[in-house]
N, C-alpha and C. Protein backbone atom coordinates (compact mmCIF):
# COMPACT_ATOMS: atom_id res chain seq x y z
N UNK A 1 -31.47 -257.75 11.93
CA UNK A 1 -31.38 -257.70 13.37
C UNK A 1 -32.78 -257.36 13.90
N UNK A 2 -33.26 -258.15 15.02
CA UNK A 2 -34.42 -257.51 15.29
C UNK A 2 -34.80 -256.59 16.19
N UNK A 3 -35.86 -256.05 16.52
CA UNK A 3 -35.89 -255.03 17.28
C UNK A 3 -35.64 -254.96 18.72
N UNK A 4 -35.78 -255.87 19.18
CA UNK A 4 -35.48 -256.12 20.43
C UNK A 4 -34.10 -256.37 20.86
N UNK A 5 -32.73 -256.71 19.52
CA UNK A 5 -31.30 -256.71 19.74
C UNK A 5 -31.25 -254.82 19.86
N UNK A 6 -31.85 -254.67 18.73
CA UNK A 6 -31.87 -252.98 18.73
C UNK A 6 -31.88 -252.42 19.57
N UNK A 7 -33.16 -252.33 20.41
CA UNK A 7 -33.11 -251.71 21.37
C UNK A 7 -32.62 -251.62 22.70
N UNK A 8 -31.76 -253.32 22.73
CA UNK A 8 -30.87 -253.76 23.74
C UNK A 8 -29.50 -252.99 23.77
N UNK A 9 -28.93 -253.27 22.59
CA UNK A 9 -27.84 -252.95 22.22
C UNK A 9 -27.73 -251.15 22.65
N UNK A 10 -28.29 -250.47 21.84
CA UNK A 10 -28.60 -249.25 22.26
C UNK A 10 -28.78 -248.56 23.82
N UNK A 11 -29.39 -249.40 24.69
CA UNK A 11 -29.32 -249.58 26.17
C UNK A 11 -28.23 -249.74 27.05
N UNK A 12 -27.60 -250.89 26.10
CA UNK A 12 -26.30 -251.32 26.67
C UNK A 12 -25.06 -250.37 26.82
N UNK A 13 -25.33 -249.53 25.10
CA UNK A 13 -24.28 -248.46 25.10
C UNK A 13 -24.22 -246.84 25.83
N UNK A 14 -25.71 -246.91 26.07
CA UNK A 14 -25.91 -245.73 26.69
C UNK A 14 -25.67 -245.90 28.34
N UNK A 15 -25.59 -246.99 28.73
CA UNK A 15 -25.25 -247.24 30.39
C UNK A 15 -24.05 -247.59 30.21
N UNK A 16 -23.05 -247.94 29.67
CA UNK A 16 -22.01 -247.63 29.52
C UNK A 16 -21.25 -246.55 29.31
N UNK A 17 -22.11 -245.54 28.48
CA UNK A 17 -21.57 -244.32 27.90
C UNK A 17 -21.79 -243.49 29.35
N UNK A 18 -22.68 -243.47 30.22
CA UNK A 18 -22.76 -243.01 31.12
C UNK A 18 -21.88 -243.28 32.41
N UNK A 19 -21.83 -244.75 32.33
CA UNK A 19 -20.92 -244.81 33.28
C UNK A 19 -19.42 -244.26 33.61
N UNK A 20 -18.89 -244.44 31.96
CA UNK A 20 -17.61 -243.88 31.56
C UNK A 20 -17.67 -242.44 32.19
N UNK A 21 -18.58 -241.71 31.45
CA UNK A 21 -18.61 -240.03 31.78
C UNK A 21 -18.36 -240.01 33.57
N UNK A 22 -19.23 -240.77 34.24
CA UNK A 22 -19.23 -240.33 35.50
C UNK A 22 -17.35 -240.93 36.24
N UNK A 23 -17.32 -242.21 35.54
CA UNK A 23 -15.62 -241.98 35.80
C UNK A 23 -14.71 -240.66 35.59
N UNK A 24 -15.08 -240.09 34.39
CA UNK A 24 -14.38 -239.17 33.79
C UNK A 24 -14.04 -238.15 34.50
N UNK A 25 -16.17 -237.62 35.02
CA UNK A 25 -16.15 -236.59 35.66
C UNK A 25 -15.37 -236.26 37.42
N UNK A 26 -15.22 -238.36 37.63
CA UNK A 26 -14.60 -237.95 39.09
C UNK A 26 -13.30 -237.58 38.89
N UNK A 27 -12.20 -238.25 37.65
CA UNK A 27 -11.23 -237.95 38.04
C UNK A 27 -10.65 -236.46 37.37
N UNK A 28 -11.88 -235.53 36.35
CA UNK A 28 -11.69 -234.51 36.62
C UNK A 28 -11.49 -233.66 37.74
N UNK A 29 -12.75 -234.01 38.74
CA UNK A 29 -12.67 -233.23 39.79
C UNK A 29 -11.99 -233.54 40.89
N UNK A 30 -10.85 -234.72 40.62
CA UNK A 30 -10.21 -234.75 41.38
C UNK A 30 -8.59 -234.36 41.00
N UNK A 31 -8.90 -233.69 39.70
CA UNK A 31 -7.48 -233.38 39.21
C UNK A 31 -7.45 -231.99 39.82
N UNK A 32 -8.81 -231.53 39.65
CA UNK A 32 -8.82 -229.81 39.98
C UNK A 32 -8.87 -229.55 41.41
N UNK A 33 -9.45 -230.41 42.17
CA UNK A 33 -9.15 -230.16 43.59
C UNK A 33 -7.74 -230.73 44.12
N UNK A 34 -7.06 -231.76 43.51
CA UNK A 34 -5.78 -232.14 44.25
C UNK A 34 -4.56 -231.36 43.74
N UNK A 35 -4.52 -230.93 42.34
CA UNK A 35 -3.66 -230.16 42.16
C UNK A 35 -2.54 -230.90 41.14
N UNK A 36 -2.91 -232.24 40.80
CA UNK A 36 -2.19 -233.75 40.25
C UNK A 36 -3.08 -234.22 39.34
N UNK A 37 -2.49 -234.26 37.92
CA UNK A 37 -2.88 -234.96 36.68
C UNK A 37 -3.36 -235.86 36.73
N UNK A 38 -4.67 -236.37 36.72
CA UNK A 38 -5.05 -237.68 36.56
C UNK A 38 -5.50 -237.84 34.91
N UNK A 39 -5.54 -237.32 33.79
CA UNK A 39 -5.14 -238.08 32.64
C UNK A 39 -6.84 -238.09 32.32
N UNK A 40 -7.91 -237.14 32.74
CA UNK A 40 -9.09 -237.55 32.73
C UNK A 40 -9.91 -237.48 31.03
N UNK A 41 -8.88 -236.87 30.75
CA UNK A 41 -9.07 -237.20 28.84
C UNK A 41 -9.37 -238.41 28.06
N UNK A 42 -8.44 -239.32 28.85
CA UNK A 42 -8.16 -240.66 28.15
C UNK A 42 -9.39 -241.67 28.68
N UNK A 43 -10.40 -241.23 28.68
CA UNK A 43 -11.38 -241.72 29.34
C UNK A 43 -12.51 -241.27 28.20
N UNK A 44 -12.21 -240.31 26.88
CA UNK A 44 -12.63 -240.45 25.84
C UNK A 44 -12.73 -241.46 24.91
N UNK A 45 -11.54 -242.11 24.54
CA UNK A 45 -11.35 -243.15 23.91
C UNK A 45 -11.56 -244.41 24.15
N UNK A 46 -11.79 -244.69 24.87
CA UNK A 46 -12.87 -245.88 25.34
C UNK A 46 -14.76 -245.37 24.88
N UNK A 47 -15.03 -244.01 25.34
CA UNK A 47 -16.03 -243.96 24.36
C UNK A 47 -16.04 -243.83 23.04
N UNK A 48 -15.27 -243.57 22.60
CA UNK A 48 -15.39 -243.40 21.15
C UNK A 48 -15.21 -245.00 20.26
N UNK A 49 -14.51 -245.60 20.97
CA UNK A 49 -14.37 -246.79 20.92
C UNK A 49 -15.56 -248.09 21.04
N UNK A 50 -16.03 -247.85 22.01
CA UNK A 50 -17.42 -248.40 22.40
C UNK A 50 -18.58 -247.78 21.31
N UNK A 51 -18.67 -246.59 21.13
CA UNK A 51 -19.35 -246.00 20.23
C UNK A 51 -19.21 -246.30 18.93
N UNK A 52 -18.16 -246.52 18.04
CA UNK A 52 -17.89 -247.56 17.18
C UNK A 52 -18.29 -248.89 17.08
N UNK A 53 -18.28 -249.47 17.92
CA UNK A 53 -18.20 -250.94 17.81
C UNK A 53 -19.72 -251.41 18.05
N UNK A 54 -20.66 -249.94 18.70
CA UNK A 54 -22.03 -250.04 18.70
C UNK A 54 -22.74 -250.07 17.76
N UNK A 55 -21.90 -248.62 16.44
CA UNK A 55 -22.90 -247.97 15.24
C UNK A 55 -22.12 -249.63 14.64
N UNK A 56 -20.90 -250.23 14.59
CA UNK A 56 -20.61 -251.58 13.58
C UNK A 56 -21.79 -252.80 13.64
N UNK A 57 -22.03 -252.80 15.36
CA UNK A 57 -23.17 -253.92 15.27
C UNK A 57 -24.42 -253.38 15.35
N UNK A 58 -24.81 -252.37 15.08
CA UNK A 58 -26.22 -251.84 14.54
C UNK A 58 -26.16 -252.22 12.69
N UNK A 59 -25.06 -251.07 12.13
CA UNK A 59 -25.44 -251.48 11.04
C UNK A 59 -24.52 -252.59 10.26
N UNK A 60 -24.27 -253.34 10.65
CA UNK A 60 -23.41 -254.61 9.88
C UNK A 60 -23.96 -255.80 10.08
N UNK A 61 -23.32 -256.41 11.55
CA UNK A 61 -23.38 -257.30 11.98
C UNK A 61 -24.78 -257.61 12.68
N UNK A 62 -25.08 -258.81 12.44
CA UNK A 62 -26.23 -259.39 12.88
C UNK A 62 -26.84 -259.59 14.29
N UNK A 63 -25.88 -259.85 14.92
CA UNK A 63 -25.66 -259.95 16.45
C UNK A 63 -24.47 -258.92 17.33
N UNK A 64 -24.44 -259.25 18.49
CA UNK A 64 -23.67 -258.47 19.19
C UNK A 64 -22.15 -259.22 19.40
N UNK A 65 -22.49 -260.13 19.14
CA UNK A 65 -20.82 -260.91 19.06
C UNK A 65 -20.13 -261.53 17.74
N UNK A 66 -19.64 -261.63 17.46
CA UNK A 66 -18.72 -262.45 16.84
C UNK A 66 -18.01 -261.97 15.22
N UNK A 67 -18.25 -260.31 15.45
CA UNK A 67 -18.21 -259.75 14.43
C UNK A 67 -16.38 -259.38 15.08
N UNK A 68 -15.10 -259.62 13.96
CA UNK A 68 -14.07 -259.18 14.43
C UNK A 68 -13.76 -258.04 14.56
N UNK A 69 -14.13 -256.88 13.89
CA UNK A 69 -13.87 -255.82 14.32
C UNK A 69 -14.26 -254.59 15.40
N UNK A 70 -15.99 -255.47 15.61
CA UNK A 70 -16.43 -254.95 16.64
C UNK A 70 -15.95 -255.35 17.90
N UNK A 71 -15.86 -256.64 17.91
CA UNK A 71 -14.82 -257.68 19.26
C UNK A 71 -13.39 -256.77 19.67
N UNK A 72 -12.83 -256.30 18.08
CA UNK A 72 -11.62 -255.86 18.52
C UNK A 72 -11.70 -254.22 19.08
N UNK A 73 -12.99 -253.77 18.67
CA UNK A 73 -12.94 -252.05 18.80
C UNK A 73 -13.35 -252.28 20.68
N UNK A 74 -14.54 -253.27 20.37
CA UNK A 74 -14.30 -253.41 22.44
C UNK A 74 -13.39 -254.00 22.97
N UNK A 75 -12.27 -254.62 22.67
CA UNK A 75 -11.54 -254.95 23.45
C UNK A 75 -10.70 -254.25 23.92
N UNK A 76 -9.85 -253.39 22.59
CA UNK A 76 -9.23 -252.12 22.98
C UNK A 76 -10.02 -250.99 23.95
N UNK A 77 -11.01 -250.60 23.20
CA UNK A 77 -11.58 -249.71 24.66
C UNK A 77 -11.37 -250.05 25.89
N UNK A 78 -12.16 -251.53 26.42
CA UNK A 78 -11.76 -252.00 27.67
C UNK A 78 -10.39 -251.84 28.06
N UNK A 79 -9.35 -252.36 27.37
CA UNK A 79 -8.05 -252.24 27.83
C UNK A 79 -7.60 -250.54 28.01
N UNK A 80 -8.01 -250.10 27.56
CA UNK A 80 -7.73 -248.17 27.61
C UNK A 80 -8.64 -247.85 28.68
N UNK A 81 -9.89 -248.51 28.77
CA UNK A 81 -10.72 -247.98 30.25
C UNK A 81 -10.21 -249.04 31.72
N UNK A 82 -9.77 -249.94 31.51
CA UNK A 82 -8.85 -250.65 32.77
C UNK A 82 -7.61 -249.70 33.33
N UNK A 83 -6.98 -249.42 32.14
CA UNK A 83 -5.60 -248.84 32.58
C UNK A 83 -5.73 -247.85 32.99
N UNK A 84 -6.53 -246.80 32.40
CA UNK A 84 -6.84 -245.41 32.91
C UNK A 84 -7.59 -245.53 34.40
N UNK A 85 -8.54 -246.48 34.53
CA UNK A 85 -9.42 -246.90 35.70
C UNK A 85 -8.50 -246.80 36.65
N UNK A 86 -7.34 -247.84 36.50
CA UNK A 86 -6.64 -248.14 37.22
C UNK A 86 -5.38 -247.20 37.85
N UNK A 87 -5.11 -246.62 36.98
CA UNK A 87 -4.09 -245.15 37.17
C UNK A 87 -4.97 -244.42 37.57
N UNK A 88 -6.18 -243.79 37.72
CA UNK A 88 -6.67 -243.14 38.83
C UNK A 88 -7.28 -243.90 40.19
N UNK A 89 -7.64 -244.89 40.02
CA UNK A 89 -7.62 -245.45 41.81
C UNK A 89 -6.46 -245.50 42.11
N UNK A 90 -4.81 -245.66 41.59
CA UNK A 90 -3.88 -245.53 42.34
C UNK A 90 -3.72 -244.23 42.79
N UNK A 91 -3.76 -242.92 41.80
CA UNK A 91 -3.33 -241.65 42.13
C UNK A 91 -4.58 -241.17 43.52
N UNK A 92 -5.76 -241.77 43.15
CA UNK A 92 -6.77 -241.17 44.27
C UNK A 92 -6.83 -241.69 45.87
N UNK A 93 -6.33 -243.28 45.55
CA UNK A 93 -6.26 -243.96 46.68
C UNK A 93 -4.69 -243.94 47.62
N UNK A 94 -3.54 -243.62 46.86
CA UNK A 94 -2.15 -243.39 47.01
C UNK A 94 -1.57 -245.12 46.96
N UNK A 95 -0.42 -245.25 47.40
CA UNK A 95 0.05 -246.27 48.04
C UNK A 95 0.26 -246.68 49.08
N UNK A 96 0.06 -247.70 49.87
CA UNK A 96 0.47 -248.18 51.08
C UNK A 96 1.96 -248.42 51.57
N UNK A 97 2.25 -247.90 52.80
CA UNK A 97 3.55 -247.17 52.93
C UNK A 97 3.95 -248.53 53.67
């Protein structure tokens, strides 16, 4: 792999890893100010997930795609960071009456 996937890849996961946290951190603080579970845990496993599938295509795979288990460790994350995403814009935003 060359250095320049390297240091992409690595980029990629750390603005992701960040972004996640700052999801995390809103719907912590919106669990503690509203008084209502928003589930802000499950907003781990999508990193840990992503974080996997980063250290697989650092040290395995050649590229950033087409490796199956890395494909599958991000896909699951995504689907665990949609749903959770999505169960807190409902709890934060409510429903329309």
């Amino acid at each position: 792999m060359s250095i320049i996937n390297i240091i992409l890849t690595i980029y990629i996961w750390a603005l992701s890893m960040m972004m996640i946290y700052f999801l995390m951190a809103i719907a912590h603080f919106y669990e503690k100010k509203s008084k209502q579970r928003s589930y802000h845990q499950f907003f781990i496993a999508p990193m840990l997930l992503f974080s996997l599938a980063t250290l697989r295509y650092l040290l395995i795979a050649p590229v950033i795609t087409g490796d199956f288990l890395g494909d599958g460790l991000r896909f699951i994350g995504a689907v665990i960071l949609i749903g959770t995403g999505l169960y807190v814009l409902k709890l934060m935003v409510g429903e329309r009456r």
